[in-house]
Each structure stands twice: as structure tokens, then as C-alpha cells.
PDB file of N, CA and C in Angstrom:
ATOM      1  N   UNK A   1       0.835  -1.177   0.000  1.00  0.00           N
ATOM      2  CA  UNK A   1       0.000   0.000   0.000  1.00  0.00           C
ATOM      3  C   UNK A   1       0.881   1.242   0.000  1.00  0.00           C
ATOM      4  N   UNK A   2       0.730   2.111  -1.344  1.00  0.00           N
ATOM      5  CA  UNK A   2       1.721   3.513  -0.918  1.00  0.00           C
ATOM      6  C   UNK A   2       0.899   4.427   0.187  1.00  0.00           C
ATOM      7  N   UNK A   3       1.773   4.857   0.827  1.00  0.00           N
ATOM      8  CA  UNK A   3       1.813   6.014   1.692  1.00  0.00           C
ATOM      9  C   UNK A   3       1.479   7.220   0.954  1.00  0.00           C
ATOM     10  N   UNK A   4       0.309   8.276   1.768  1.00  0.00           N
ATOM     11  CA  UNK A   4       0.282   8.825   1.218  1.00  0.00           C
ATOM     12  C   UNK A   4       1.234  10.499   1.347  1.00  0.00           C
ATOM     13  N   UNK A   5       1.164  11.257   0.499  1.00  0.00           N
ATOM     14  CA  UNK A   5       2.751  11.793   1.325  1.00  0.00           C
ATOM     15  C   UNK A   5       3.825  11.591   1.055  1.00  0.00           C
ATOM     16  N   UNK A   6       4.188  10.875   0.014  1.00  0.00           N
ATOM     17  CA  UNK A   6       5.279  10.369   0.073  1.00  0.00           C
ATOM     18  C   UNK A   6       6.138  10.270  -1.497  1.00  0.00           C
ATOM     19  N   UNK A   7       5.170  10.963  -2.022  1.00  0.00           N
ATOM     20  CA  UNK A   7       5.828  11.163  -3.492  1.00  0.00           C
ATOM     21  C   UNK A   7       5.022  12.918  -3.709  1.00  0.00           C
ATOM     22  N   UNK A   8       5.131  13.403  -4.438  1.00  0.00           N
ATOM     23  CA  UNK A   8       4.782  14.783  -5.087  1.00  0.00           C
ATOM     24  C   UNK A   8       3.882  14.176  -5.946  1.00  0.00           C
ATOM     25  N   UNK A   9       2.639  14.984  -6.294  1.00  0.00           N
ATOM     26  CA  UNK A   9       1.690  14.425  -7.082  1.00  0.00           C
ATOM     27  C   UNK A   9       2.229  15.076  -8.516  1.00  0.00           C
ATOM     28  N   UNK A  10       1.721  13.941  -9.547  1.00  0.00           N
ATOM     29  CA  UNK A  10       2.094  14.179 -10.882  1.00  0.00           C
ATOM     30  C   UNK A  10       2.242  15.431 -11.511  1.00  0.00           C
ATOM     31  N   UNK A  11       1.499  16.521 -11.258  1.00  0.00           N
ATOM     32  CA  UNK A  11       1.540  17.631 -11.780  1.00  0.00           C
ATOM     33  C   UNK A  11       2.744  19.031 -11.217  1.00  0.00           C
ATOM     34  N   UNK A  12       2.279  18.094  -9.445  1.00  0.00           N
ATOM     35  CA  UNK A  12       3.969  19.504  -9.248  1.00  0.00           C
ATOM     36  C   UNK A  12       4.793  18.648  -9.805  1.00  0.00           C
ATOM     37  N   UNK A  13       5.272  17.810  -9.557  1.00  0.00           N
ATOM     38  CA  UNK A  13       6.430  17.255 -10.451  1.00  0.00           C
ATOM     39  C   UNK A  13       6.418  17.799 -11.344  1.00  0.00           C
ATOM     40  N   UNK A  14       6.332  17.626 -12.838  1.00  0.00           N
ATOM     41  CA  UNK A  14       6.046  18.516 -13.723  1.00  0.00           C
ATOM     42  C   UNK A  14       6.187  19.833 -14.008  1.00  0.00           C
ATOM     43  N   UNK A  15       5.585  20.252 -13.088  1.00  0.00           N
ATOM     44  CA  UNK A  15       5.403  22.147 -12.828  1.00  0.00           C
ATOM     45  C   UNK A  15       6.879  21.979 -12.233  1.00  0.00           C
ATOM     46  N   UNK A  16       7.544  21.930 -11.831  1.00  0.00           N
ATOM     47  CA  UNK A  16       9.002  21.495 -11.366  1.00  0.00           C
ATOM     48  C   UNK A  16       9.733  21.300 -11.919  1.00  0.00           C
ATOM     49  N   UNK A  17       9.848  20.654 -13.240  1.00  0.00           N
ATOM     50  CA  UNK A  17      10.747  20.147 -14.401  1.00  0.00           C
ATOM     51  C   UNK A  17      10.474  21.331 -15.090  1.00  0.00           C
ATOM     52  N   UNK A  18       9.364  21.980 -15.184  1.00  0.00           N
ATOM     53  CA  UNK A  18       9.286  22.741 -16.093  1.00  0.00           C
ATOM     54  C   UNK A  18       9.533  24.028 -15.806  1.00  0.00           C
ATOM     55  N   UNK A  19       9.727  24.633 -14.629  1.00  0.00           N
ATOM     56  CA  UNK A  19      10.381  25.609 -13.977  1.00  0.00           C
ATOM     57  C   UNK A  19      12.266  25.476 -13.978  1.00  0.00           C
ATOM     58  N   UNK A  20      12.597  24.344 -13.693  1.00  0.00           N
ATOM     59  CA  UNK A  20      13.888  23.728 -13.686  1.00  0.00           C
ATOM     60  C   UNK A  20      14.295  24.090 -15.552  1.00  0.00           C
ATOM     61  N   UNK A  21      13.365  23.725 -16.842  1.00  0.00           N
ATOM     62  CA  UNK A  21      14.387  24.143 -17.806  1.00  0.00           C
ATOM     63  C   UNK A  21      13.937  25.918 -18.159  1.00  0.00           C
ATOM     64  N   UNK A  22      12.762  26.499 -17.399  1.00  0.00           N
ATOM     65  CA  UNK A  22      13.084  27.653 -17.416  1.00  0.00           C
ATOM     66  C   UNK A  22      14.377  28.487 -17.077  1.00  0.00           C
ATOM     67  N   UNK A  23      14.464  27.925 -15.949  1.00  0.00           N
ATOM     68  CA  UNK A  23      15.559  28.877 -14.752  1.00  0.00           C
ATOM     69  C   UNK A  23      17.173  28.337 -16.134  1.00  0.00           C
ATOM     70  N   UNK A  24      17.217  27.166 -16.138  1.00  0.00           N
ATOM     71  CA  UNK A  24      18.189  26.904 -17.615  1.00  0.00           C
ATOM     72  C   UNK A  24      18.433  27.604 -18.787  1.00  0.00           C
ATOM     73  N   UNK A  25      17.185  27.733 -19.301  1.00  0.00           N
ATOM     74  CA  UNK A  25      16.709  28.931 -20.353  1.00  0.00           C
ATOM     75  C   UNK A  25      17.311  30.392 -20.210  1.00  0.00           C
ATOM     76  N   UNK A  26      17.472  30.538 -19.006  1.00  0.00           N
ATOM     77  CA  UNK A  26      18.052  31.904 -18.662  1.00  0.00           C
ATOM     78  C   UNK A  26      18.989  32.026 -18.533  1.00  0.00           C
ATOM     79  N   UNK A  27      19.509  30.867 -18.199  1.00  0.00           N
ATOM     80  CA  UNK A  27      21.425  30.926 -18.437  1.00  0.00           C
ATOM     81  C   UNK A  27      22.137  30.630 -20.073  1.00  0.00           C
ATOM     82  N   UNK A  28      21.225  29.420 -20.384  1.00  0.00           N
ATOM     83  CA  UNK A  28      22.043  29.398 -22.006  1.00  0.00           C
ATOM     84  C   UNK A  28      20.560  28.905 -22.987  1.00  0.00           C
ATOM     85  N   UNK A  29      20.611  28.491 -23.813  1.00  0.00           N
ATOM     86  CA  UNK A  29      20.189  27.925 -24.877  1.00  0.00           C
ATOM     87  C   UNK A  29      19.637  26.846 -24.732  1.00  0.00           C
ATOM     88  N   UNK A  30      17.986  26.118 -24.700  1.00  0.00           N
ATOM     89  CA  UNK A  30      18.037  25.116 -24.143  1.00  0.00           C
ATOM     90  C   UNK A  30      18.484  24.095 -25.654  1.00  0.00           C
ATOM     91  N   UNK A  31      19.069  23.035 -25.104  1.00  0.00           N
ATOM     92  CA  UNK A  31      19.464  21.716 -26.122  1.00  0.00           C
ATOM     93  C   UNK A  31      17.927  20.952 -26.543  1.00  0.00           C
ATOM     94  N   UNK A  32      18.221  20.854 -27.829  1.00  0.00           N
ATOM     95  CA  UNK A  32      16.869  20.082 -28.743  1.00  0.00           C
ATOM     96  C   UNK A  32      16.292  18.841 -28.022  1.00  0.00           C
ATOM     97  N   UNK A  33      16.660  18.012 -27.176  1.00  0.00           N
ATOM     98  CA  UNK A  33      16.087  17.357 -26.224  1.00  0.00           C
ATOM     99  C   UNK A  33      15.245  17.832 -24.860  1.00  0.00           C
ATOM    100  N   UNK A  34      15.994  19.037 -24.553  1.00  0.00           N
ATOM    101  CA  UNK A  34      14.811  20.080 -23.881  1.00  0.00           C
ATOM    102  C   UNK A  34      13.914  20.813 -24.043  1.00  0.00           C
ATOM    103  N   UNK A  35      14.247  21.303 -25.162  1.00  0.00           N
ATOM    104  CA  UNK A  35      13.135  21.624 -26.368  1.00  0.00           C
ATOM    105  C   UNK A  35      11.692  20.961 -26.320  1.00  0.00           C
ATOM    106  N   UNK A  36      12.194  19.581 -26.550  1.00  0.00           N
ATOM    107  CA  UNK A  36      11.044  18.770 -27.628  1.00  0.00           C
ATOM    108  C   UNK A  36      10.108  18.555 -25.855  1.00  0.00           C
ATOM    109  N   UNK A  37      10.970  17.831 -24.692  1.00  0.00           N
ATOM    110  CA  UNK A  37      10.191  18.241 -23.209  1.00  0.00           C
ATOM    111  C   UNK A  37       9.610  19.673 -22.732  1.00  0.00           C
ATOM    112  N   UNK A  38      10.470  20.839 -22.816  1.00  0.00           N
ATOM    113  CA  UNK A  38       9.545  21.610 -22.927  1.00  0.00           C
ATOM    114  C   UNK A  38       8.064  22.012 -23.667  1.00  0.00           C
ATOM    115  N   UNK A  39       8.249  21.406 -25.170  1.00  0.00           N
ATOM    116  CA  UNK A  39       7.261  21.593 -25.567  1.00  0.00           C
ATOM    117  C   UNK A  39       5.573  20.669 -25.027  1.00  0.00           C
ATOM    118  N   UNK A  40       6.360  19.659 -24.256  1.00  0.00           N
ATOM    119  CA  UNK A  40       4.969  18.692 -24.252  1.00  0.00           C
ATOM    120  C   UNK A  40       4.578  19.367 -22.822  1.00  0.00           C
ATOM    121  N   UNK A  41       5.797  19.443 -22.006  1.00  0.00           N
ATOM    122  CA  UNK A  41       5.105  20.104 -20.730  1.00  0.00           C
ATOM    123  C   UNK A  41       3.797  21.517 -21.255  1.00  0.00           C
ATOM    124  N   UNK A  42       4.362  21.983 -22.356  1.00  0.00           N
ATOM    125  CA  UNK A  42       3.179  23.401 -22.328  1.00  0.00           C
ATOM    126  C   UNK A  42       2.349  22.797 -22.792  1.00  0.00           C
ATOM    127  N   UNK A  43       1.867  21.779 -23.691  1.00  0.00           N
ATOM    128  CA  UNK A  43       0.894  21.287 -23.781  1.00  0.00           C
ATOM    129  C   UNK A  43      -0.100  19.848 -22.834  1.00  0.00           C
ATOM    130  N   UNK A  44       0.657  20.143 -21.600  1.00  0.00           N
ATOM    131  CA  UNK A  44       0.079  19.125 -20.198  1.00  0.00           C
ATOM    132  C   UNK A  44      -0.916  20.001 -20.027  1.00  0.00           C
ATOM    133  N   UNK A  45      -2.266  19.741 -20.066  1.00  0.00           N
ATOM    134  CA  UNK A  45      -3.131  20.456 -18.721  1.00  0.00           C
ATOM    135  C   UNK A  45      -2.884  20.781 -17.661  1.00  0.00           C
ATOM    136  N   UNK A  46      -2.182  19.636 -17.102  1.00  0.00           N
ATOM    137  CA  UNK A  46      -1.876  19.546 -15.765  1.00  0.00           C
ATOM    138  C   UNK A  46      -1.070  20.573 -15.103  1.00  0.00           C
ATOM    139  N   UNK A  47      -0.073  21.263 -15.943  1.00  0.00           N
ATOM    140  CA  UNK A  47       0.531  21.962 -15.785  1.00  0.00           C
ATOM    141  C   UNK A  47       0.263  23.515 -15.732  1.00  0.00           C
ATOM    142  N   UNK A  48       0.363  24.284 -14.807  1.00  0.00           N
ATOM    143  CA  UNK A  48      -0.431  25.581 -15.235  1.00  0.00           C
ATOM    144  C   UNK A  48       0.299  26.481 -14.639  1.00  0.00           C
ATOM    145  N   UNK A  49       0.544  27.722 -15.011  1.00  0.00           N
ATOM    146  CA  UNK A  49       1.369  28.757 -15.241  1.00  0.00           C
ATOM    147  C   UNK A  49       1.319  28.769 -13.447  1.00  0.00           C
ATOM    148  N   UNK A  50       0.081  28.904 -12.725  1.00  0.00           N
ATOM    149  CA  UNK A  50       0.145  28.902 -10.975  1.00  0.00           C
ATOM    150  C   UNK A  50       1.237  28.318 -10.247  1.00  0.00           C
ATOM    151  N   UNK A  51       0.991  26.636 -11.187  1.00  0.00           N
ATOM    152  CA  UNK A  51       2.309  25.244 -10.499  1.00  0.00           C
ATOM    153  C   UNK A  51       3.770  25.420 -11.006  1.00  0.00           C
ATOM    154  N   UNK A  52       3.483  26.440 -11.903  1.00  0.00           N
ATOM    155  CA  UNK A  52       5.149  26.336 -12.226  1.00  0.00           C
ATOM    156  C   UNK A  52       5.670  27.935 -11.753  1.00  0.00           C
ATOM    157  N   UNK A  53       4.786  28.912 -11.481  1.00  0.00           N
ATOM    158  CA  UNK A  53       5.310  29.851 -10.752  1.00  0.00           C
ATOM    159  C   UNK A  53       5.778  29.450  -8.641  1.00  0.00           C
ATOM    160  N   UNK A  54       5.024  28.623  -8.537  1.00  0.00           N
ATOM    161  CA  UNK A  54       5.297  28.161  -7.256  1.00  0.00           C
ATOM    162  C   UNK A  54       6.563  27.534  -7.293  1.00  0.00           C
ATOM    163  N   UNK A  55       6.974  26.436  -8.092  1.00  0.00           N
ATOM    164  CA  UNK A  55       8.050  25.799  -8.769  1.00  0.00           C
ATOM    165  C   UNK A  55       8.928  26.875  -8.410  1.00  0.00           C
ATOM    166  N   UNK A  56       9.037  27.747  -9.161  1.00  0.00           N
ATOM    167  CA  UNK A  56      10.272  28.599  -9.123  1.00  0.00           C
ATOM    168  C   UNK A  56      10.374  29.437  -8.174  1.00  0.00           C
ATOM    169  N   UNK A  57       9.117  29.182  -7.198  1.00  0.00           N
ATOM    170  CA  UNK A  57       9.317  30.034  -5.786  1.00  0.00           C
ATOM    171  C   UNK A  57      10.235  29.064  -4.845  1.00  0.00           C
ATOM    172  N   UNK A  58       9.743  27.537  -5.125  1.00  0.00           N
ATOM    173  CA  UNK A  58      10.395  26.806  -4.295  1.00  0.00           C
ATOM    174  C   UNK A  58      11.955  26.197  -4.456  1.00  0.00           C
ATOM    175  N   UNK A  59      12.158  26.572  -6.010  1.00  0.00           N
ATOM    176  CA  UNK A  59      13.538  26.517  -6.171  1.00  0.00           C
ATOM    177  C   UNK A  59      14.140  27.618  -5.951  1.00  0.00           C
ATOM    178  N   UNK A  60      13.907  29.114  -5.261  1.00  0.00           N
ATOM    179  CA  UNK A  60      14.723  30.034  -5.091  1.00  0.00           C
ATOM    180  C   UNK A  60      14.660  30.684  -5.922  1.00  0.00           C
ATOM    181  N   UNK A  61      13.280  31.446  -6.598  1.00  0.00           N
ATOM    182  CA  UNK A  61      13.165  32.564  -7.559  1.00  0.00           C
ATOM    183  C   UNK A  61      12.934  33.267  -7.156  1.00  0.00           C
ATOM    184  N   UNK A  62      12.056  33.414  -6.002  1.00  0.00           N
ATOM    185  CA  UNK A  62      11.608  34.573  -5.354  1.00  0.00           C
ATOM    186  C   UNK A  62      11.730  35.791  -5.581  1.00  0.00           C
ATOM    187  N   UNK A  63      12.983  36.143  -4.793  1.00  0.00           N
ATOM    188  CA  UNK A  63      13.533  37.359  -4.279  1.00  0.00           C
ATOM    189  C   UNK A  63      14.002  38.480  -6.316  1.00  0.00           C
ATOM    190  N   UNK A  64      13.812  37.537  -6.922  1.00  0.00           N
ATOM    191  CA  UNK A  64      14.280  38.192  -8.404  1.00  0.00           C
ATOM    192  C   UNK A  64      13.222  37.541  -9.332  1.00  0.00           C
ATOM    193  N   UNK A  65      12.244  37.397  -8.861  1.00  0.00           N
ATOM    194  CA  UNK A  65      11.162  37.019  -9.959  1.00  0.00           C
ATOM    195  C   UNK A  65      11.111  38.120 -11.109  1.00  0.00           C
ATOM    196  N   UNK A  66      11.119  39.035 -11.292  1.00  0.00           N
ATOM    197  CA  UNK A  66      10.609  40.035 -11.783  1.00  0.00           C
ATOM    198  C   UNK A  66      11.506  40.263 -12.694  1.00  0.00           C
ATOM    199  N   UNK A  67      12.767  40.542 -12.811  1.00  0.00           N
ATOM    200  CA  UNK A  67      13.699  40.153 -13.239  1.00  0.00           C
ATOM    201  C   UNK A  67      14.302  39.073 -13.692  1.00  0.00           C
ATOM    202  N   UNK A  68      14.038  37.893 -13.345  1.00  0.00           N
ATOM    203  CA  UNK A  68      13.577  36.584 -14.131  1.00  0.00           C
ATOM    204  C   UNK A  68      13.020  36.581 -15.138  1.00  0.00           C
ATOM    205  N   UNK A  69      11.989  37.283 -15.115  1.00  0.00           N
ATOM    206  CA  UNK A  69      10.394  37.443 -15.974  1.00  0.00           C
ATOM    207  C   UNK A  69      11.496  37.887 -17.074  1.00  0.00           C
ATOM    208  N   UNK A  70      11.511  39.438 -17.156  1.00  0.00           N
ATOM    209  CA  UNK A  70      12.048  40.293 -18.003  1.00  0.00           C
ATOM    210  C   UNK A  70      13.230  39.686 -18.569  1.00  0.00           C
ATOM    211  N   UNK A  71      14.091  39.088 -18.371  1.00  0.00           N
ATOM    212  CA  UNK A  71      15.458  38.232 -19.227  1.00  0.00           C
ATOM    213  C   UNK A  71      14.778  37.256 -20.295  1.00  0.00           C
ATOM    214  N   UNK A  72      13.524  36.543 -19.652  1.00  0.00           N
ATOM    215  CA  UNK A  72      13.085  35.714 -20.730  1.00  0.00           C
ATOM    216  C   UNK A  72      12.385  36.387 -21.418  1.00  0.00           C
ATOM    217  N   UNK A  73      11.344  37.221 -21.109  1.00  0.00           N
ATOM    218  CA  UNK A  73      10.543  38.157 -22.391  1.00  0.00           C
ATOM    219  C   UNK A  73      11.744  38.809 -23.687  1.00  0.00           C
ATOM    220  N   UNK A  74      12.319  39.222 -22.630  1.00  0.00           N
ATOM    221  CA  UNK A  74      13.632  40.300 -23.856  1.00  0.00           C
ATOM    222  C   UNK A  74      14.291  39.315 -24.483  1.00  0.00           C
ATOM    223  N   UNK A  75      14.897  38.109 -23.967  1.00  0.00           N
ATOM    224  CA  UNK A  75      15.422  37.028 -24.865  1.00  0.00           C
ATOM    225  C   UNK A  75      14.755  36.123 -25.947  1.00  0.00           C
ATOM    226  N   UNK A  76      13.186  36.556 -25.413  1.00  0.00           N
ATOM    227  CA  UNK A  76      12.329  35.341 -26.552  1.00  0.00           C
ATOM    228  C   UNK A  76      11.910  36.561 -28.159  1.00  0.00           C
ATOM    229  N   UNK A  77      12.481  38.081 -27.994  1.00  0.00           N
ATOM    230  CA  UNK A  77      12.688  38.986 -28.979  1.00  0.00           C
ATOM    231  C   UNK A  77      13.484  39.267 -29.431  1.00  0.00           C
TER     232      UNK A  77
END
């Protein structure tokens, strides 16, 4: 019997990976294998802009969200 508690449910996971090749994105270029995962994560339901802003609260975006934001807007022009 699993415990419950004891794994992350499918979607933060996810919202997690997908915050993880953001914060990547901002340092270099993502590689065509991150790519092709990024792309399916944006097309998860499961996944929603809420779970992956928390994501990057809980990996330590916090304090420079805003500035986060703005590197990827100006880089995706």
C-alpha cells in the first residue's frame, strides 16, 4: 500500500521540471532534447502557469522574480 505523502503528485512534479528548464533557459540555450520536453510540458493540462510559478518560488526565484520574468521576455525577442 503507498503512503500517502510520500511522493509529489504528478503535476507539481512537472510544474518542477518545467520551472527547472526555465531557470536553464536563462542561463544558455536550451538543447533540442529540452526543447522537444519543454514543448509537451506546455501542452500538459496539468501543468499551469500557478504550479510552475510556485516551482520557481520553491527553487529560489523569489527574491528576483521580476527580473527573471524580463530576461526571458527580452530574450524570446
Amino acid at each position: 500500500m503507498e503512503r500517502v505523502g510520500t511522493r509529489a503528485d504528478g503535476a507539481w512534479r512537472k510544474s518542477r521540471l518545467a520551472a527547472r528548464l526555465l531557470i536553464r533557459r536563462e542561463s544558455r540555450p536550451l538543447r533540442p532534447r529540452e526543447q522537444a520536453l519543454a514543448r509537451r510540458l506546455s501542452q500538459d493540462p496539468e501543468v499551469t502557469n500557478r504550479l510552475i510559478q510556485q516551482a520557481l518560488y520553491f527553487l529560489g526565484i523569489g527574491p528576483r522574480k521580476h527580473a527573471f520574468d524580463q530576461k526571458l521576455v527580452d530574450g524570446r525577442n
